[in-house]
Protein backbone atom coordinates (compact mmCIF):
# COMPACT_ATOMS: atom_id res chain seq x y z
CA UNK A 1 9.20 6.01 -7.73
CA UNK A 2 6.01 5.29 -5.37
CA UNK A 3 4.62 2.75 -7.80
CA UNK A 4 3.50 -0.42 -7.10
CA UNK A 5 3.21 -2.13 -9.80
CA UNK A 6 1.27 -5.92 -10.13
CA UNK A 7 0.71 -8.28 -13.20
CA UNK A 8 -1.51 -11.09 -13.74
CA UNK A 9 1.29 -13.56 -14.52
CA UNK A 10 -1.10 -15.84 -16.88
CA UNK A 11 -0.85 -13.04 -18.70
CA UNK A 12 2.77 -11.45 -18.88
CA UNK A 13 3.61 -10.62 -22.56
CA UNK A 14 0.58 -8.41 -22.81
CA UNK A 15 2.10 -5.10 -21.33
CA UNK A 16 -1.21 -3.64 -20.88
CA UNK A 17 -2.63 -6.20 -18.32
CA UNK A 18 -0.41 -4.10 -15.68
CA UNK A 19 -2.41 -2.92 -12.56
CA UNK A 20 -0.23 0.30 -11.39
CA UNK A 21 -0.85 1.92 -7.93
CA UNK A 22 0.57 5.26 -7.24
CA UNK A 23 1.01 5.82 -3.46
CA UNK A 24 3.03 9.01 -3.95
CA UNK A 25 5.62 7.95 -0.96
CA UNK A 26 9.50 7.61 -1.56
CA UNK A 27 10.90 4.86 -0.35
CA UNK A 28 8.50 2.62 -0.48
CA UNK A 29 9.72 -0.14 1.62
CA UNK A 30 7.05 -2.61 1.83
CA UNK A 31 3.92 -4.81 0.30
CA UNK A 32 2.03 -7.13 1.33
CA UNK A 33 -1.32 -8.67 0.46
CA UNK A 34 -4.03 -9.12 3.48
CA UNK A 35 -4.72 -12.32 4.06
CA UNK A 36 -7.64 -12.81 4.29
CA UNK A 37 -9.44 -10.10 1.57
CA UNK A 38 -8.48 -10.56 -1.99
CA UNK A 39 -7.71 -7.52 -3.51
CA UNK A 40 -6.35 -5.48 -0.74
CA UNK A 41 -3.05 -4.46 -0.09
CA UNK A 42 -0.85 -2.24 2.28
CA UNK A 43 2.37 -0.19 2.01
CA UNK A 44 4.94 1.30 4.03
CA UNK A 45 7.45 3.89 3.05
CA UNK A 46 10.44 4.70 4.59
CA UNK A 47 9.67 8.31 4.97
CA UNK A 48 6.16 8.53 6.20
CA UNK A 49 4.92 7.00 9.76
CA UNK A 50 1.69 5.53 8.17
CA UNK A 51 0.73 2.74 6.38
CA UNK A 52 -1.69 3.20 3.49
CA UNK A 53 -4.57 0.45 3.12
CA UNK A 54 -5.11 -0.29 -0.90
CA UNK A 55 -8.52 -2.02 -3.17
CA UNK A 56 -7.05 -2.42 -6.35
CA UNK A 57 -10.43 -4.40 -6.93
CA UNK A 58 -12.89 -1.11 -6.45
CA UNK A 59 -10.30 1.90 -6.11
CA UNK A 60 -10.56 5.05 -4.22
CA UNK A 61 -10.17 7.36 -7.08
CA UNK A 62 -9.68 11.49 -7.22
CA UNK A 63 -12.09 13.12 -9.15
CA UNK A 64 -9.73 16.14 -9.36
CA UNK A 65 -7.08 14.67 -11.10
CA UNK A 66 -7.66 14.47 -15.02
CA UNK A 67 -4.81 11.79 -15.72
CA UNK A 68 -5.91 8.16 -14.38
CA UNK A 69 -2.49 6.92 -13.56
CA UNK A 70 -3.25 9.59 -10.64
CA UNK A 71 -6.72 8.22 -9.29
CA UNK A 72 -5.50 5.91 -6.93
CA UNK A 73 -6.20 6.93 -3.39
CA UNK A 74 -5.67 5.25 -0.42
CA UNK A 75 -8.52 3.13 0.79
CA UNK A 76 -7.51 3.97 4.80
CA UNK A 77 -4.23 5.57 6.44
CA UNK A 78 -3.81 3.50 9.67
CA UNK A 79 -1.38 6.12 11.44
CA UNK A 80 -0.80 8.04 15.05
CA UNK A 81 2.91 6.15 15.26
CA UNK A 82 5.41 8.35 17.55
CA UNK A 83 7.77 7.09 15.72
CA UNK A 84 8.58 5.94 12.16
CA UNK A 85 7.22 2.44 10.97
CA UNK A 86 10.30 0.27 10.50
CA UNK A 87 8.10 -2.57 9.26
CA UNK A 88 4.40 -4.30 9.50
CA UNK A 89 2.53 -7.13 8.89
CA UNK A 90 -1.19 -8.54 8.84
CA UNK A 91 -2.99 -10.36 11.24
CA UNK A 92 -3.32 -14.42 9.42
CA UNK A 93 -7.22 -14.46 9.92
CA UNK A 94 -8.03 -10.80 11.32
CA UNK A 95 -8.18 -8.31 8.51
CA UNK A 96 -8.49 -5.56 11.22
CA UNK A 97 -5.25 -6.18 12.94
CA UNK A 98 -2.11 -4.99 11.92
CA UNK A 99 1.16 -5.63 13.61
CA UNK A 100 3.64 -2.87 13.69
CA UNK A 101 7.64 -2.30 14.94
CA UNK A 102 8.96 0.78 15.04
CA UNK A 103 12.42 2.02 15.64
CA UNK A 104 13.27 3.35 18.98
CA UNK A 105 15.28 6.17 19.98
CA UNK A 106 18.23 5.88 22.08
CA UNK A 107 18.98 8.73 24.75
């Protein structure tokens, strides 16, 4: 469904303490927190050959969308990939690196 969805696990009975992030992709395929900035997070989705930079802290929000599960907008698209992501992850102490594998094609 394109949702990430993350709870505050002091907190788990109360249903409404769910932080939801809509990144619109099928197929998401991965998550994962940066390191070394609380509150951000990046995703990857099979189908797309970008991976979309998240603040759940201070989100990017749509002001032409009238229903707030919709607001979320990605903070940065780090993209230009030839080919499709297979998979990513962050720098341990650089917040502006990114590593990234791709699948290659075979002629």
């Amino acid at each position: 469904d394109g949702l990430i969805k993350i709870w505050d696990i002091r907190m788990l009975d109360d249903i409404s303490n769910i932080h939801v992030v809509n990144t619109y992709s099928k197929g998401l395929s991965e998550v994962y927190w940066c390191p070394t900035r609380p509150g951000i997070l990046a995703s990857l989705s099979r189908e797309e050959s970008c991976i979309k930079i998240w603040d759940i802290r201070n989100p990017v929000v749509d002001i032409k969308k009238s229903d707030s599960s919709d607001y979320n907008l990605p903070l940065k698209k780090v993209y230009n990939f030839k080919e499709t992501v297979a998979s990513f992850s962050w720098h341990p102490k650089d917040e502006t690196k990114i590593i990234v594998l791709q699948n290659e094609r075979l002629q």
